[in-house]
Protein backbone atom coordinates (compact mmCIF):
# COMPACT_ATOMS: atom_id res chain seq x y z
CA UNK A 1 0.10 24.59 -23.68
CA UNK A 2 -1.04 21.65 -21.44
CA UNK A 3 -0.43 18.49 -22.68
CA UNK A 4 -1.69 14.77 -21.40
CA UNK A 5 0.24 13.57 -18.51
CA UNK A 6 2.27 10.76 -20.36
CA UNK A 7 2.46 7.23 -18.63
CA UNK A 8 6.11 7.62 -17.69
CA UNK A 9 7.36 10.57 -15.32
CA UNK A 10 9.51 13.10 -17.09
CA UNK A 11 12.26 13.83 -15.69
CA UNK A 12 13.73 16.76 -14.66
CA UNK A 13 17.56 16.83 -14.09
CA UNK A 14 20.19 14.39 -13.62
CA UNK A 15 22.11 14.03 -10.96
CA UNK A 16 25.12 11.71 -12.95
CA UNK A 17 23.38 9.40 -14.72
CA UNK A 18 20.32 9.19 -12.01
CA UNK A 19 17.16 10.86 -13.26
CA UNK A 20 15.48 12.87 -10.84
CA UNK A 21 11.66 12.65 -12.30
CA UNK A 22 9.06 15.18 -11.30
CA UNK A 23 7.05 12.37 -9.26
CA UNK A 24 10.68 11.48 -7.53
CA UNK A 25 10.34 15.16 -6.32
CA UNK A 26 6.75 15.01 -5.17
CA UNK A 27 7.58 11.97 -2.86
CA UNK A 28 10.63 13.56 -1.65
CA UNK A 29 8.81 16.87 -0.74
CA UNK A 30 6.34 13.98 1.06
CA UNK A 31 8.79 12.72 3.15
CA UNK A 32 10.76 15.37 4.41
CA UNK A 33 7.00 16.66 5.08
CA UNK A 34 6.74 13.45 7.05
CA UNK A 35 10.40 14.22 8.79
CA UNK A 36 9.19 17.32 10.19
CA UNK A 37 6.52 16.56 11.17
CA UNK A 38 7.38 13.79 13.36
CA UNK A 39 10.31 15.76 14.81
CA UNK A 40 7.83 18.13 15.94
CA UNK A 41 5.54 15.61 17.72
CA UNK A 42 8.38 13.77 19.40
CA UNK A 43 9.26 17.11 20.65
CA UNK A 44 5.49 17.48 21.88
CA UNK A 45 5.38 14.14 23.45
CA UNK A 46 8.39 14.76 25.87
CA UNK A 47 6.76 17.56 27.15
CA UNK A 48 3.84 15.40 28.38
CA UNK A 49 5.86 12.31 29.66
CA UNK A 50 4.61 13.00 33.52
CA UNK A 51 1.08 14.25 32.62
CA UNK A 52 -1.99 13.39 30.76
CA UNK A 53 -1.06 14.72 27.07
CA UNK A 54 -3.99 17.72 26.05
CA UNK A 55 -4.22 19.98 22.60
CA UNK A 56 -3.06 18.60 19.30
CA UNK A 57 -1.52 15.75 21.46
CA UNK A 58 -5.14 14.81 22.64
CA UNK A 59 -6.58 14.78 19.29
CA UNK A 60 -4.21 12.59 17.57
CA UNK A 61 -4.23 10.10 20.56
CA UNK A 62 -7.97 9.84 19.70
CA UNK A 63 -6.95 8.90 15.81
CA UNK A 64 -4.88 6.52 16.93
CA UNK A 65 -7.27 4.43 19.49
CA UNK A 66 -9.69 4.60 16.54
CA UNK A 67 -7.35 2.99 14.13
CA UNK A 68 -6.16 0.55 16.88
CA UNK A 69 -10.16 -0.55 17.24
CA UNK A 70 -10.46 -0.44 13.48
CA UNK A 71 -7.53 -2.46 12.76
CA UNK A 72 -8.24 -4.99 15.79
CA UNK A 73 -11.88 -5.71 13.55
CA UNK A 74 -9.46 -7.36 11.33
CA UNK A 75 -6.21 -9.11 12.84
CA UNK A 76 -8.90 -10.01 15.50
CA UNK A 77 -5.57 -9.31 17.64
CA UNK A 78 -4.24 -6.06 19.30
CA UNK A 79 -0.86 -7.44 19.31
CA UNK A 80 -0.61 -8.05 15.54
CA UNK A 81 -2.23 -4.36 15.30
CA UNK A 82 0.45 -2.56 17.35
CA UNK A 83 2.99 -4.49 15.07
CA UNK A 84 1.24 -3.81 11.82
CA UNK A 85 0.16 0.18 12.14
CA UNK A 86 4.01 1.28 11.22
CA UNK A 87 3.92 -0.31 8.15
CA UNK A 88 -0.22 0.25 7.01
CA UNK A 89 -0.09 3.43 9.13
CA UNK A 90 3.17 4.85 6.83
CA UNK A 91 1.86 3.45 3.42
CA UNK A 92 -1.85 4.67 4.02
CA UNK A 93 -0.07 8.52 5.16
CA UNK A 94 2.14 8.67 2.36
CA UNK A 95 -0.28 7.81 -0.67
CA UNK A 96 -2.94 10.19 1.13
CA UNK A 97 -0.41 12.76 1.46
CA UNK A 98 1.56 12.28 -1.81
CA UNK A 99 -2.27 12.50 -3.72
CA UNK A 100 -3.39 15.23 -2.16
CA UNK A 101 -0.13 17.41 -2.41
CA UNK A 102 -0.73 16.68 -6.69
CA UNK A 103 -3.92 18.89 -6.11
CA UNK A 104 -2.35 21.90 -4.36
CA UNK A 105 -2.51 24.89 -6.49
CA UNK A 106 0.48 25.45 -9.12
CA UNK A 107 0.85 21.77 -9.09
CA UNK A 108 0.84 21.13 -12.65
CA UNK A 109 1.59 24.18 -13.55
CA UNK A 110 5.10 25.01 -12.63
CA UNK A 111 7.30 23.41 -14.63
CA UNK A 112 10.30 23.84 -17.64
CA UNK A 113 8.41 24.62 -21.32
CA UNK A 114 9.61 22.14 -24.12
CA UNK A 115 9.49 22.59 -28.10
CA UNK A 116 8.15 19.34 -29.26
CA UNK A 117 7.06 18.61 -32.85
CA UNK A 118 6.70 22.32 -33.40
CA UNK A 119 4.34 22.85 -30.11
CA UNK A 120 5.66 24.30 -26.92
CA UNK A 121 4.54 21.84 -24.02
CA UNK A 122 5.14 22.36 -20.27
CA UNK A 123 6.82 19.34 -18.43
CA UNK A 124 5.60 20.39 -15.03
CA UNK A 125 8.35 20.03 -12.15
CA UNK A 126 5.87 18.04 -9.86
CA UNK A 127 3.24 15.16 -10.52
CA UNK A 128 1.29 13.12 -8.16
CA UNK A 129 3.99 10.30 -6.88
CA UNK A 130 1.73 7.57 -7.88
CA UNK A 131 1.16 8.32 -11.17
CA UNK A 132 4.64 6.67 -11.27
CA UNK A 133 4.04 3.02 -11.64
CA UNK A 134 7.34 2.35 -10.33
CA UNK A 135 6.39 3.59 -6.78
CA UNK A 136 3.45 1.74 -6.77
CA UNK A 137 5.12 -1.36 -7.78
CA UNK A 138 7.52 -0.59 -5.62
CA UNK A 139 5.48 -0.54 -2.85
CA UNK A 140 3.34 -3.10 -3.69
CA UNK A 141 6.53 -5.58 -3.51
CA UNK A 142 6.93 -4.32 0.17
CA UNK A 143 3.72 -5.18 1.02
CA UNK A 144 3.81 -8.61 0.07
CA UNK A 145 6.70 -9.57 1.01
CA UNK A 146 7.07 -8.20 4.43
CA UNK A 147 3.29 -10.58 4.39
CA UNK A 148 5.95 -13.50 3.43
CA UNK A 149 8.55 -12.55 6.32
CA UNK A 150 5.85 -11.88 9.00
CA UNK A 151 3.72 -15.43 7.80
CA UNK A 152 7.64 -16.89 8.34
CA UNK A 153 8.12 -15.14 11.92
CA UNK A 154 4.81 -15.80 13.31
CA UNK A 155 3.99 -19.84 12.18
CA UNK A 156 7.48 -21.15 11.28
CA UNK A 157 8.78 -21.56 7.88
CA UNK A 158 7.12 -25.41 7.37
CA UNK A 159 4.13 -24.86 8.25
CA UNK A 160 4.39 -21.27 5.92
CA UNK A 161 5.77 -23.30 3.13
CA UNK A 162 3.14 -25.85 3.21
CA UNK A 163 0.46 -23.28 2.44
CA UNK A 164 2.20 -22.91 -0.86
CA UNK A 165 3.84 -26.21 -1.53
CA UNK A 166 1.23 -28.89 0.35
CA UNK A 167 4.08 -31.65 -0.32
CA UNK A 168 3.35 -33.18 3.74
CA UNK A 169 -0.22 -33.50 2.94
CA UNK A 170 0.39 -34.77 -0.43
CA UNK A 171 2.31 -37.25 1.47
CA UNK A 172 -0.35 -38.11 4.88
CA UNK A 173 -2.81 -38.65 1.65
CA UNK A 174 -0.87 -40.74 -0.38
CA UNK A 175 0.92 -43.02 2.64
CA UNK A 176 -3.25 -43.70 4.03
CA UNK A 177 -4.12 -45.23 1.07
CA UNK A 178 -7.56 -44.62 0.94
CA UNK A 179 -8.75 -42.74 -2.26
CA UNK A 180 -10.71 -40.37 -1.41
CA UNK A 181 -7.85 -38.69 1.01
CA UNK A 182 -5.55 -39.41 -2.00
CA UNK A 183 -7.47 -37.15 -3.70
CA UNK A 184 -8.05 -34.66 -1.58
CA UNK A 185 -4.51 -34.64 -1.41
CA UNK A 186 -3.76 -34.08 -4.70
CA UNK A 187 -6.46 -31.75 -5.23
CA UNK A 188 -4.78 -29.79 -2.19
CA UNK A 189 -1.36 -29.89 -3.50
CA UNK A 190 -2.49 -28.07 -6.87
CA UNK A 191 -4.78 -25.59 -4.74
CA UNK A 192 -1.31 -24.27 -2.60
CA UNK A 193 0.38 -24.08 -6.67
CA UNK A 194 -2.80 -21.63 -7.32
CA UNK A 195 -1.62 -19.95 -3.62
CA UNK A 196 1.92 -18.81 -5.88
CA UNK A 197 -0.27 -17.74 -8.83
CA UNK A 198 -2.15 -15.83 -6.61
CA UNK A 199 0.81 -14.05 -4.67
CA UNK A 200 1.86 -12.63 -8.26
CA UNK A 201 -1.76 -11.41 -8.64
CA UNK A 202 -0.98 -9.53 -5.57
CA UNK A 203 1.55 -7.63 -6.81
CA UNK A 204 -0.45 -6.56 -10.02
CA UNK A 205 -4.02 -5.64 -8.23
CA UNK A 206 -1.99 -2.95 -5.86
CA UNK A 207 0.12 -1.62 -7.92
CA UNK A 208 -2.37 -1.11 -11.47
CA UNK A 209 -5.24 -0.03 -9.26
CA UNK A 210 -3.52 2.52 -7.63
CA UNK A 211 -1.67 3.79 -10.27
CA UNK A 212 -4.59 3.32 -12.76
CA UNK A 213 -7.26 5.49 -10.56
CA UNK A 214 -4.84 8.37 -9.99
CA UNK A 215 -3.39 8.43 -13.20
CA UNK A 216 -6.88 8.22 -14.61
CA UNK A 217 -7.65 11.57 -12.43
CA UNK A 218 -4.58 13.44 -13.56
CA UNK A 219 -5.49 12.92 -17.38
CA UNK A 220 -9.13 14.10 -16.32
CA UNK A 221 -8.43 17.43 -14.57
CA UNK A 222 -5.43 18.07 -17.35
CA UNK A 223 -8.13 18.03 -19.64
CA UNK A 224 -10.80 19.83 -18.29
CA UNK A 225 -8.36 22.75 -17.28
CA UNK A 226 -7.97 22.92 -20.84
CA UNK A 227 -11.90 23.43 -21.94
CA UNK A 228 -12.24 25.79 -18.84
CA UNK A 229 -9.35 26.30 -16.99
CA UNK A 230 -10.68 27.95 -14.15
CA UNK A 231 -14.43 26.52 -12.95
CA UNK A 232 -14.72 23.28 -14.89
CA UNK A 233 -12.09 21.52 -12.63
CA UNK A 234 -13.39 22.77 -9.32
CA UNK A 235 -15.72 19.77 -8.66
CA UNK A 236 -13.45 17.28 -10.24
CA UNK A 237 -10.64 18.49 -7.46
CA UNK A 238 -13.37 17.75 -4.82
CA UNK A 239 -13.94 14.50 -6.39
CA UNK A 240 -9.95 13.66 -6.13
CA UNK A 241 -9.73 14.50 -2.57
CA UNK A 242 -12.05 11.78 -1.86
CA UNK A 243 -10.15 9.65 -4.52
CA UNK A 244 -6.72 9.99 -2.61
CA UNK A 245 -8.36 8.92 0.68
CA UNK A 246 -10.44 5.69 -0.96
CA UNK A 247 -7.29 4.72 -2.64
CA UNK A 248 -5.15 5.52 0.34
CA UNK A 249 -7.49 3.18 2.69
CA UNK A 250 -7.92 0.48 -0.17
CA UNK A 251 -4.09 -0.17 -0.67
CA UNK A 252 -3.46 0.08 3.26
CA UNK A 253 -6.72 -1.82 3.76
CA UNK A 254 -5.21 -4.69 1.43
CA UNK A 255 -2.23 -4.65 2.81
CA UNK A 256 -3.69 -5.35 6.33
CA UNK A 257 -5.96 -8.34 4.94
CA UNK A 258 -2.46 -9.94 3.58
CA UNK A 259 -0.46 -9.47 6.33
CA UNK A 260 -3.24 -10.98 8.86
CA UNK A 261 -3.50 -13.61 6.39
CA UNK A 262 0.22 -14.85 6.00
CA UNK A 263 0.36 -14.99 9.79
CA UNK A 264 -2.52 -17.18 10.62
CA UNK A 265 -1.99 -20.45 10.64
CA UNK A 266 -4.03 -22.73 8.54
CA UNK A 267 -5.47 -26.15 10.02
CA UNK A 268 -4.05 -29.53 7.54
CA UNK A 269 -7.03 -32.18 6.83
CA UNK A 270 -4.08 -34.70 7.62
CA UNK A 271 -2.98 -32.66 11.04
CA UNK A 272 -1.52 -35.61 13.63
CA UNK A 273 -1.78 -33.24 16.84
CA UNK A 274 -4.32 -30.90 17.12
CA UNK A 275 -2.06 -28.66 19.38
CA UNK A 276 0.02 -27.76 16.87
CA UNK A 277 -2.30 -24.84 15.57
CA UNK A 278 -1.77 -21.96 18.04
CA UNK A 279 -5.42 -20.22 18.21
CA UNK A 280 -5.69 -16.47 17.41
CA UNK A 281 -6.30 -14.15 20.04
CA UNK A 282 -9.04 -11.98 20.26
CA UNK A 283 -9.43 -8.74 21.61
């Protein structure tokens, strides 16, 4: 009998005391996916060190000079890019990955049957990984504060800090004694307190949309499997293949906006030298 997906993964042994949950399993099967997978390429690539690369080699060269031009459009920088992909590159793979694996056929399906209130429900043995709200959370915390580190690296921890805390403009405004700076100043100064509101914000917009949206499409195909188990869903899967890749690109997408963000540096209305504000570089 299929049963709604609850909100919590179920778990399905215990190693100790350590659950081992049927979305920990899905991620895990994602990763060592990943691990192969980029064993095999590095094995490809030293074959091509003294020549032009050609096949399967070619073709992902070509995804990757696209995603270099797309990602330039937005850190305006192919320096920041390079440094960047590994992290947007590995979170956008993994959630596109980890999604569409959750659609694969016997996903769902294959699981331990349970006798609960009298009913006999299947707890299936894998789930989509972010139907877990931990991972998304999880990675959601990653994101922003790797945007925290990098905003440190890049512009110095003052000037990072004063995007948050404005206490030297508070103090240019108050020590010129005109008002109307005093004001701004003040005004500022609870503006960078909205700045830690915000970063909080952050970390609840990534995680609840991703998890919502997936979670959302779980419930929906568990359901219409059950009025007609075989045709019904068909459309619906189509539907969640596109899901996983528009959630895949909006989280990594995000996550690209913040980090380009937290490591430009912002110009101060009370700024003494002008040269202290390192322009961006274009590509």
């Amino acid at each position: 009998m299929l049963a709604l997906p609850p909100l919590a993964a179920e778990p399905i042994f215990y190693i100790s005391s350590f659950p081992v949950t049927n979305t920990l399993i899905n991620s895990t099967l994602t990763m060592v996916g990943f691990v192969i997978f980029a064993f095999l390429i590095n094995r490809a690539v030293k074959r091509y060190q003294s020549k032009a690369p050609g096949g399967i080699l070619n073709f992902f060269e070509g995804i990757l000079e696209l995603l270099y031009q797309y990602f330039d459009t937005v850190t305006q920088s192919r320096k920041k890019t390079i440094q960047f992909l590994p992290l947007v590159g590995t979170l956008f793979l993994f959630i596109l990955v980890s999604n569409w694996i959750g659609l694969l056929p016997g996903i769902g399906s294959i699981g331990r049957y349970l006798v609960h209130e009298g009913h006999v429900q299947l707890v299936p043995m894998f789930r989509p990984a972010a139907t877990d709200l931990n991972l998304t959370a999880g990675m959601a915390v990653i994101a922003v504060v790797v945007s925290h580190f990098l905003g440190i690296a890049f512009i110095g921890f003052f000037k990072y800090a004063n995007k948050f805390i404005k206490l030297g403009d508070l103090w240019h405004g108050l020590k010129s004694g005109k008002p109307m700076e005093m004001l701004t100043a003040v005004i500022e100064f609870f503006v960078g307190l909205l700045e830690v509101v915000s970063e909080v914000a952050k970390l609840l917009s990534l995680s609840l949309r991703l998890f919502g949206n997936v979670f959302a499409g779980e419930v929906l195909l568990t359901v219409l499997a059950g009025i007609l188990p075989i045709f019904l869903p068909l459309p619906f899967i189509a539907l969640e293949v596109i899901v996983g890749v528009v959630q895949a690109t909006v989280f990594s997408m995000l996550t690209l906006v913040y980090l380009t963000i937290a490591t430009t540096p912002i110009a101060s209305h009370h700024s003494e030298h002008k040269g202290d504000l390192e322009p961006t570089p274009t590509v």
